[in-house]
N, C-alpha and C. Protein backbone atom coordinates (compact mmCIF):
# COMPACT_ATOMS: atom_id res chain seq x y z
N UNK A 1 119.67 103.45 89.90
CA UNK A 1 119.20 103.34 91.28
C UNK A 1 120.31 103.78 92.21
N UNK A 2 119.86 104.58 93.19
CA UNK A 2 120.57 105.29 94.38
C UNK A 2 121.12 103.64 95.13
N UNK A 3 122.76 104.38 96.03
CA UNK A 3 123.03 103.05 96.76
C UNK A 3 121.81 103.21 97.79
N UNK A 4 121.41 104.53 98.77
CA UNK A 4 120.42 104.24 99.39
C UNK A 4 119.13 103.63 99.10
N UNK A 5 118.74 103.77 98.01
CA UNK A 5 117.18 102.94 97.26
C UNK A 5 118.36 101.74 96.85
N UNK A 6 119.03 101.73 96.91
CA UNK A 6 119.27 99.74 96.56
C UNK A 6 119.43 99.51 97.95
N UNK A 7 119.87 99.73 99.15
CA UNK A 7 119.94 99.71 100.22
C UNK A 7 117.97 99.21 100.79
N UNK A 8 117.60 100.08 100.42
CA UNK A 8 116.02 99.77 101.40
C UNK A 8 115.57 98.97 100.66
N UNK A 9 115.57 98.41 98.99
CA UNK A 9 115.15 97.55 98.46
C UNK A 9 115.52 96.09 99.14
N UNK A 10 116.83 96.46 99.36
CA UNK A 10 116.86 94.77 99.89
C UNK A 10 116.65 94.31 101.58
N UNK A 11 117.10 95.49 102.42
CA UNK A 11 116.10 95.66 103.75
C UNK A 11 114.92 95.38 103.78
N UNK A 12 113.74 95.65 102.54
CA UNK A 12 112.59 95.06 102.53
C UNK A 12 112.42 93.83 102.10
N UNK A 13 113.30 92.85 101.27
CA UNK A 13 113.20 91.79 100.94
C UNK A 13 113.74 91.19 101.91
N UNK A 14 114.69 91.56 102.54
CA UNK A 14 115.21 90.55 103.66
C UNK A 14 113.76 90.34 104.97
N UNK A 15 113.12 91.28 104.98
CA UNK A 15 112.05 90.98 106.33
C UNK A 15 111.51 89.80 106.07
N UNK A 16 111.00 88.46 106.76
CA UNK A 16 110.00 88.00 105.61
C UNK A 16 108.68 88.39 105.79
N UNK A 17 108.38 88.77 106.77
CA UNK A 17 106.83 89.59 107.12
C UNK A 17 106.45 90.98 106.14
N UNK A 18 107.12 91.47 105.81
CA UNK A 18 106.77 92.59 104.51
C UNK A 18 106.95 91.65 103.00
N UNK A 19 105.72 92.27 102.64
CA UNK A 19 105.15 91.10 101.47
C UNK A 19 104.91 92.03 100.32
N UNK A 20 106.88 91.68 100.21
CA UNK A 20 107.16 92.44 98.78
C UNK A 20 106.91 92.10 97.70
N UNK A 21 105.79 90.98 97.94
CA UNK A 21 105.62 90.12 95.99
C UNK A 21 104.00 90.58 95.78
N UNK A 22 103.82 91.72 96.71
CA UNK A 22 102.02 92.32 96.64
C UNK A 22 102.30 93.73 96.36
N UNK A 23 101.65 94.18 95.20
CA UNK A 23 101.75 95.42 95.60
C UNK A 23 100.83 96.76 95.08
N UNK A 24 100.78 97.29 95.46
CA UNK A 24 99.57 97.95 96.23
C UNK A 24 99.77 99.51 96.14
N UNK A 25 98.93 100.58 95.15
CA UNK A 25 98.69 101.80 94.99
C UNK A 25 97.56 102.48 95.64
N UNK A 26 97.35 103.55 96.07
CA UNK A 26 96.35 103.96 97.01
C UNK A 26 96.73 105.55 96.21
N UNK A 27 95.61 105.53 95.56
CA UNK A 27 95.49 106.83 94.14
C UNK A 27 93.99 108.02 94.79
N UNK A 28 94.56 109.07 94.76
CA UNK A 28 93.56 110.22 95.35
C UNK A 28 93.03 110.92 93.89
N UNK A 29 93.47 110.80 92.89
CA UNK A 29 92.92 111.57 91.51
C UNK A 29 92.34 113.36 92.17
N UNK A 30 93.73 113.39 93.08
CA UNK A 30 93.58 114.94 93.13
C UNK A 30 94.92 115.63 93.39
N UNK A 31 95.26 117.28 93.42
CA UNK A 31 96.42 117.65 93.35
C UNK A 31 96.52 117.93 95.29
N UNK A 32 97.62 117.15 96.08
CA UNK A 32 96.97 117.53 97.44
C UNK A 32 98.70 116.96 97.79
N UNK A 33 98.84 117.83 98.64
CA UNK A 33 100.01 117.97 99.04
C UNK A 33 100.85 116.40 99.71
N UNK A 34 102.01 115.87 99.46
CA UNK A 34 102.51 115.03 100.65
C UNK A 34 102.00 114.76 102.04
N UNK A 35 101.97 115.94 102.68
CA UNK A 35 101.75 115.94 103.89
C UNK A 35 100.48 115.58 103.87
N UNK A 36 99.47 116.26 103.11
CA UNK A 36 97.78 115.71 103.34
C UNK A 36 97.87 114.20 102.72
N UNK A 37 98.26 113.84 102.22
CA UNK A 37 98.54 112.27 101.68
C UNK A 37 98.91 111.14 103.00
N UNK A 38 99.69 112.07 103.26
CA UNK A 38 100.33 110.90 104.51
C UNK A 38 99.96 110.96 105.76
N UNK A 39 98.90 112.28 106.25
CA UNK A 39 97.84 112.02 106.97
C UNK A 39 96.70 111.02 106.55
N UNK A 40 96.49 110.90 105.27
CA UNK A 40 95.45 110.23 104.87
C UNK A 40 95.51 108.85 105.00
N UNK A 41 96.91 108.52 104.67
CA UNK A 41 97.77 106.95 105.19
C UNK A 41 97.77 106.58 106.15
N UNK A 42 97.84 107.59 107.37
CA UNK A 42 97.80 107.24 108.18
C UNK A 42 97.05 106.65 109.05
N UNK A 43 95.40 107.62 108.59
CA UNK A 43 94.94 107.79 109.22
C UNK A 43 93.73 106.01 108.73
N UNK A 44 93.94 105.76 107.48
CA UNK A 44 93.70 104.54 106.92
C UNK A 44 94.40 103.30 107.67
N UNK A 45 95.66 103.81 108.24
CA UNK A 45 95.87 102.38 109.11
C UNK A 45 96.05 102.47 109.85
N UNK A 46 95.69 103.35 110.74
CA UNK A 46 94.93 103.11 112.16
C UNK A 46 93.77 102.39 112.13
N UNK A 47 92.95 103.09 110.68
CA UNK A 47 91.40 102.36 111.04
C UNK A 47 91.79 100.92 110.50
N UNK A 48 92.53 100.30 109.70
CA UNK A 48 92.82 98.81 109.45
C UNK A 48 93.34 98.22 111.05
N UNK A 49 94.27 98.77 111.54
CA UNK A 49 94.90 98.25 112.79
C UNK A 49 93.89 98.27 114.26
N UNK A 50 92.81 99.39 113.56
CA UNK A 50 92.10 99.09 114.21
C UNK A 50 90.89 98.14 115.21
N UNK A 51 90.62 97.69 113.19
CA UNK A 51 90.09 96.70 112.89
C UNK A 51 89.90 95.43 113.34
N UNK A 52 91.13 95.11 113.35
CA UNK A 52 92.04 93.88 113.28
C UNK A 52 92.47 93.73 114.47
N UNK A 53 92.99 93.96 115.35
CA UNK A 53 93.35 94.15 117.22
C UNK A 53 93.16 95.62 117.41
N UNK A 54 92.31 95.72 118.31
CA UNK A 54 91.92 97.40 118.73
C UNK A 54 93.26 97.60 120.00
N UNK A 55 93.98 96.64 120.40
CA UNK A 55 95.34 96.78 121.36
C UNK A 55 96.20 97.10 120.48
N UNK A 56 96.55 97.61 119.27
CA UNK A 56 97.71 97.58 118.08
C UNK A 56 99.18 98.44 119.19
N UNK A 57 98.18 99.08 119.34
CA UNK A 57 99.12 100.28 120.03
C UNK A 57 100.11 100.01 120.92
N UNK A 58 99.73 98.88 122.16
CA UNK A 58 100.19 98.56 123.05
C UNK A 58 101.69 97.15 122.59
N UNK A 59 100.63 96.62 121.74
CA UNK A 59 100.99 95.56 120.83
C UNK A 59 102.52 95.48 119.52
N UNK A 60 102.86 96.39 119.17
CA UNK A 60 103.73 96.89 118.30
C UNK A 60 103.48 95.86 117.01
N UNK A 61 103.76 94.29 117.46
CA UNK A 61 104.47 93.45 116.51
C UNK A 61 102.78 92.64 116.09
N UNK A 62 101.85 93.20 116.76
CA UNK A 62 100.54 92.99 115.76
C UNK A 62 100.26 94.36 115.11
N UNK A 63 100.86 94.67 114.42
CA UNK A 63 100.38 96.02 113.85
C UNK A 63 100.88 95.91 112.27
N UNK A 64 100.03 96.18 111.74
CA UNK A 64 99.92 96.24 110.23
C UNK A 64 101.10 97.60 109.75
N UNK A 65 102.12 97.53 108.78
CA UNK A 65 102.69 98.54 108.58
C UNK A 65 102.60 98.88 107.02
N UNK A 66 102.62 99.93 106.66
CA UNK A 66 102.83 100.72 105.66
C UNK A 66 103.97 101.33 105.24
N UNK A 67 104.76 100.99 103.80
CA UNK A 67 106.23 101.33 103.79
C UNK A 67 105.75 102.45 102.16
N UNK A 68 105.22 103.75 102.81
CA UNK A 68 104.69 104.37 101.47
C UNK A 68 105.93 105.21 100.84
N UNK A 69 106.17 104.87 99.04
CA UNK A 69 106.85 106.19 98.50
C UNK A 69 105.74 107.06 97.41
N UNK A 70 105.75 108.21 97.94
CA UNK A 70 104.46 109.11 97.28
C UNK A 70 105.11 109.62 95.86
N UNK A 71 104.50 109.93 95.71
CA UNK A 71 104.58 109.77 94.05
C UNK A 71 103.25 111.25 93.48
N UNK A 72 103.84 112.23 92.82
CA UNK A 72 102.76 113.17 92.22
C UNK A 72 102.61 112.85 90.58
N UNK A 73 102.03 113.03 90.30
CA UNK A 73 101.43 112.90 88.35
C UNK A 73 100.53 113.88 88.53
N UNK A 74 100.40 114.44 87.17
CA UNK A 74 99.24 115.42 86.82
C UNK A 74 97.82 115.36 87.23
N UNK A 75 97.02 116.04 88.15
CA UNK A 75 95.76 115.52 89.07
C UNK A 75 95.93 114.12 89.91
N UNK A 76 97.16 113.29 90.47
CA UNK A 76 96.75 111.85 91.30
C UNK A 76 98.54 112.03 92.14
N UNK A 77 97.86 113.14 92.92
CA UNK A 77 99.18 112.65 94.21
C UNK A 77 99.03 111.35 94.80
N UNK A 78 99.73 110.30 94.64
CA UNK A 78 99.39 108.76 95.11
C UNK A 78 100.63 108.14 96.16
N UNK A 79 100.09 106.68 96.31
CA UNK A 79 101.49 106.56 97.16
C UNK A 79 101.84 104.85 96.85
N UNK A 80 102.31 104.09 96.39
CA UNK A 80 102.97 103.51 96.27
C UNK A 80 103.27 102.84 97.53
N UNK A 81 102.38 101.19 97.67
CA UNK A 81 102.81 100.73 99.34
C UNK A 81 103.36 99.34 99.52
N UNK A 82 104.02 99.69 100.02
CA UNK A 82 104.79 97.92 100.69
C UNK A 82 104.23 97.76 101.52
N UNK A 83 103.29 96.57 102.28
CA UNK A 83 102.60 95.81 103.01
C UNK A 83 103.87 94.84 104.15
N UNK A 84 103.60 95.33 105.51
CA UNK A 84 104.43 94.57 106.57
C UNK A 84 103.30 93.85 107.34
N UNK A 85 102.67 92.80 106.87
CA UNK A 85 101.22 92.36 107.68
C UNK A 85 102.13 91.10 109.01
N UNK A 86 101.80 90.75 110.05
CA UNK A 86 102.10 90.20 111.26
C UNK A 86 101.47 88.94 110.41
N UNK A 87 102.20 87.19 110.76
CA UNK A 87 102.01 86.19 110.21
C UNK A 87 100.36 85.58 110.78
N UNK A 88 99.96 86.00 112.29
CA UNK A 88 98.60 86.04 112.11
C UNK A 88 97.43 86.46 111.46
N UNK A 89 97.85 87.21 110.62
CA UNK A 89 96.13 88.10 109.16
C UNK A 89 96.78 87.57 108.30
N UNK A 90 95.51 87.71 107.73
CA UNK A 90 95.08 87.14 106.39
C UNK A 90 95.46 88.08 105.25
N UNK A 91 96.71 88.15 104.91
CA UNK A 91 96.80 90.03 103.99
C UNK A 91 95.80 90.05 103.10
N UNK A 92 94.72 88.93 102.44
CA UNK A 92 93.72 89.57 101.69
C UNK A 92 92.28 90.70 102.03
N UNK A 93 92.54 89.81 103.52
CA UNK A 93 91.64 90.25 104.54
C UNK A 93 92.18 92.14 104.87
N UNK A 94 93.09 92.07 105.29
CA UNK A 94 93.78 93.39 104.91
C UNK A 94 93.71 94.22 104.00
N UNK A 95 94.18 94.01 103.03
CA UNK A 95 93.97 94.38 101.52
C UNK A 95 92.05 95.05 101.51
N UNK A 96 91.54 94.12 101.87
CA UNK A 96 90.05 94.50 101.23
C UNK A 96 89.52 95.87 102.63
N UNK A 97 90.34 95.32 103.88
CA UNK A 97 89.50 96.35 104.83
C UNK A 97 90.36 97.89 104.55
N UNK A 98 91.88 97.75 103.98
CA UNK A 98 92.55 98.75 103.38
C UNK A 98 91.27 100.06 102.23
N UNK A 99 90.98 98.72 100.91
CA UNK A 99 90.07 99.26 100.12
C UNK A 99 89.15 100.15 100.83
N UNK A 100 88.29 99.26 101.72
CA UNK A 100 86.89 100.07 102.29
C UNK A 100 87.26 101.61 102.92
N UNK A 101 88.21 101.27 103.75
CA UNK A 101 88.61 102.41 104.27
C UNK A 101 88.75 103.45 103.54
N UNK A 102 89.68 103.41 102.47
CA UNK A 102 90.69 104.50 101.68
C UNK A 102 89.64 105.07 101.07
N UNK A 103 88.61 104.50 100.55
CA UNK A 103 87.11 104.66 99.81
C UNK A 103 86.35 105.75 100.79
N UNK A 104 86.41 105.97 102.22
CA UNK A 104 85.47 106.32 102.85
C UNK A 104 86.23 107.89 103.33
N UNK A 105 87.28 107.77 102.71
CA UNK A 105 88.53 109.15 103.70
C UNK A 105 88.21 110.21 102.32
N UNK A 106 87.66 109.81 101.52
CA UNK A 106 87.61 110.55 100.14
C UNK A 106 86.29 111.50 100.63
N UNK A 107 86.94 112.90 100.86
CA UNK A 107 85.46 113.95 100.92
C UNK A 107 84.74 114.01 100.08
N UNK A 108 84.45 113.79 98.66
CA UNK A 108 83.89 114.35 97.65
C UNK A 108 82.57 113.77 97.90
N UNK A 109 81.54 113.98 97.20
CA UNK A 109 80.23 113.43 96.98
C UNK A 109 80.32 112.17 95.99
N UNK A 110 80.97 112.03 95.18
CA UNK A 110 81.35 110.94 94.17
C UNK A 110 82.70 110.53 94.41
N UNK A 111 82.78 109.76 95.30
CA UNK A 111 84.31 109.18 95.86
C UNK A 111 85.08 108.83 94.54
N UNK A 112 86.12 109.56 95.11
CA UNK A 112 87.09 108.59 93.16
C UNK A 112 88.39 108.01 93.91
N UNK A 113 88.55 108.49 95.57
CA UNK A 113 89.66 107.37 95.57
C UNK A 113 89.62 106.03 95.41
N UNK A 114 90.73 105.30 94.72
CA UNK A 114 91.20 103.92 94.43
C UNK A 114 92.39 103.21 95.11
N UNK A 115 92.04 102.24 95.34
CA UNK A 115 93.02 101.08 96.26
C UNK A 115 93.24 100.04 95.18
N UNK A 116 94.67 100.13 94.48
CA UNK A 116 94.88 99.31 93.28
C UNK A 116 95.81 97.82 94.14
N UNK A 117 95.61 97.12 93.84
CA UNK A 117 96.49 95.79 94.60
C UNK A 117 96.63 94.75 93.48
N UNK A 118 97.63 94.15 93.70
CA UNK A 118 97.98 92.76 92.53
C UNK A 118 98.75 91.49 93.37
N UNK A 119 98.36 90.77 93.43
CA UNK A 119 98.88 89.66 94.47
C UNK A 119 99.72 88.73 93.67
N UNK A 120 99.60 89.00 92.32
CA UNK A 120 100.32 87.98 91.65
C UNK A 120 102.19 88.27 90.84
N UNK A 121 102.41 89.20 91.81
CA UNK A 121 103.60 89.11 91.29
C UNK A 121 104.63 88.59 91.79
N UNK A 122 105.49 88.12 90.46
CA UNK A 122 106.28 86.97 91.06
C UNK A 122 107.72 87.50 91.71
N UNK A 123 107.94 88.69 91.06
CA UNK A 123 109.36 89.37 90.94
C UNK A 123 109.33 90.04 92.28
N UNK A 124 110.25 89.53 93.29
CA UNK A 124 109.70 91.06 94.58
C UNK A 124 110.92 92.04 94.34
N UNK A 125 111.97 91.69 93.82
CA UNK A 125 112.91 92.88 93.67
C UNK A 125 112.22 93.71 92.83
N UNK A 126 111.70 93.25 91.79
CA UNK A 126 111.17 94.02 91.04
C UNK A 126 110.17 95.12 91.43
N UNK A 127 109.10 94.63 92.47
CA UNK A 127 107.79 95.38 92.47
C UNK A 127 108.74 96.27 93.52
N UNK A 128 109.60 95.59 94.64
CA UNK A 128 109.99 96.75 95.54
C UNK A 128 110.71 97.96 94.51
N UNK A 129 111.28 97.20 93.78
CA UNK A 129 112.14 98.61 93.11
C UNK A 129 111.23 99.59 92.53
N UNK A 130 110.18 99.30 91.73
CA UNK A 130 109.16 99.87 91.19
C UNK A 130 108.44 101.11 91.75
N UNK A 131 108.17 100.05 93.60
CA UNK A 131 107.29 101.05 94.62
C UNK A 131 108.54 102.16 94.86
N UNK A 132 109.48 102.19 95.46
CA UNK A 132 110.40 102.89 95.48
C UNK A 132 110.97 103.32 94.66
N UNK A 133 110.71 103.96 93.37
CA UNK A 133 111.26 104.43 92.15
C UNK A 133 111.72 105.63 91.90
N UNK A 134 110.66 106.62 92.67
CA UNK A 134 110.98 107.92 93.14
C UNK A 134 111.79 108.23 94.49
N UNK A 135 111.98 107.30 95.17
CA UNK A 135 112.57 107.36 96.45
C UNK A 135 113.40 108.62 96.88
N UNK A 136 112.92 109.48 97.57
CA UNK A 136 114.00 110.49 98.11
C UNK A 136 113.47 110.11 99.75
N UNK A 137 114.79 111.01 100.73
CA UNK A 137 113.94 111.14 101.86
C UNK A 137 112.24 111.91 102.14
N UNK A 138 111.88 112.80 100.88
CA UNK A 138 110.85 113.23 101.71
C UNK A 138 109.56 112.89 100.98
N UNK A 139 109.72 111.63 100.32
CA UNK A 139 108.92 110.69 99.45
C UNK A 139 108.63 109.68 99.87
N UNK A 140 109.65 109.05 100.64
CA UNK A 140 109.71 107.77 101.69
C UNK A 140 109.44 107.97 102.77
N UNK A 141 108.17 107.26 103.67
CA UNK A 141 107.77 107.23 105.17
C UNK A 141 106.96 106.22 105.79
N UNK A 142 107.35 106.07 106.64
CA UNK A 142 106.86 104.50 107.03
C UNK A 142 105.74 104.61 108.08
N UNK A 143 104.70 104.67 107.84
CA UNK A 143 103.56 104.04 109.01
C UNK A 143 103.23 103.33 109.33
């Protein structure tokens, strides 16, 4: 591990509002560039932040954040997410309006994107190190 990826690993454990013991894949099962990925992230939590206070904007510190490192494999450019939810939501509540969304940004006629989540892990150094595994600068971006 890079000193910078041991560096943001523990920047994320120190927040306590980013809820590094959840963690959470958002898989396209197609070959599609970074950049179209992280429009797609984006554009998924706006519609969550939307959701949830339609003032997000104005608001900063009610706003749901996304700490994505993207990640390519053979057919599933994906992204790998750390969850920064505000102590007012419910992150399951999150989590599920995340799912609906990511489900609906998929053009195809037979949607195959997937919103993978696991709430039960105990290790957060672990899962952060995990999500950040590939970590470079142009892998790492925060929405």
């Amino acid at each position: 591990m890079s000193k910078t990826q041991e560096q943001v690993t523990n920047a994320l454990i120190d927040d306590t509002n980013i809820k590094t013991t959840i963690q959470v894949v958002a898989n396209t099962y197609l070959n599609i560039s970074f950049d179209k990925l992280t429009k797609k992230l984006s554009l998924l939590n706006s519609l969550v932040n939307q959701k949830l206070f339609r003032y997000f904007r104005k608001y900063p510190d009610k706003r749901v954040a996304f700490y994505c490192c993207n990640e390519r494999v053979e057919n599933n450019t994906h992204s790998h997410i750390i969850l920064k939810v505000p102590p007012e939501y419910d992150v399951l509540n999150v989590l599920l309006l995340m799912n609906k969304y990511w489900k609906k940004l998929d053009d195809r006629t037979h949607t195959k994107f997937q919103l993978y989540y696991d709430l039960n892990v105990n290790d957060e150094y672990r899962t952060t190190r995990y999500s950040t595994k590939k970590y470079n600068d142009d892998s790492f971006i925060v929405i």
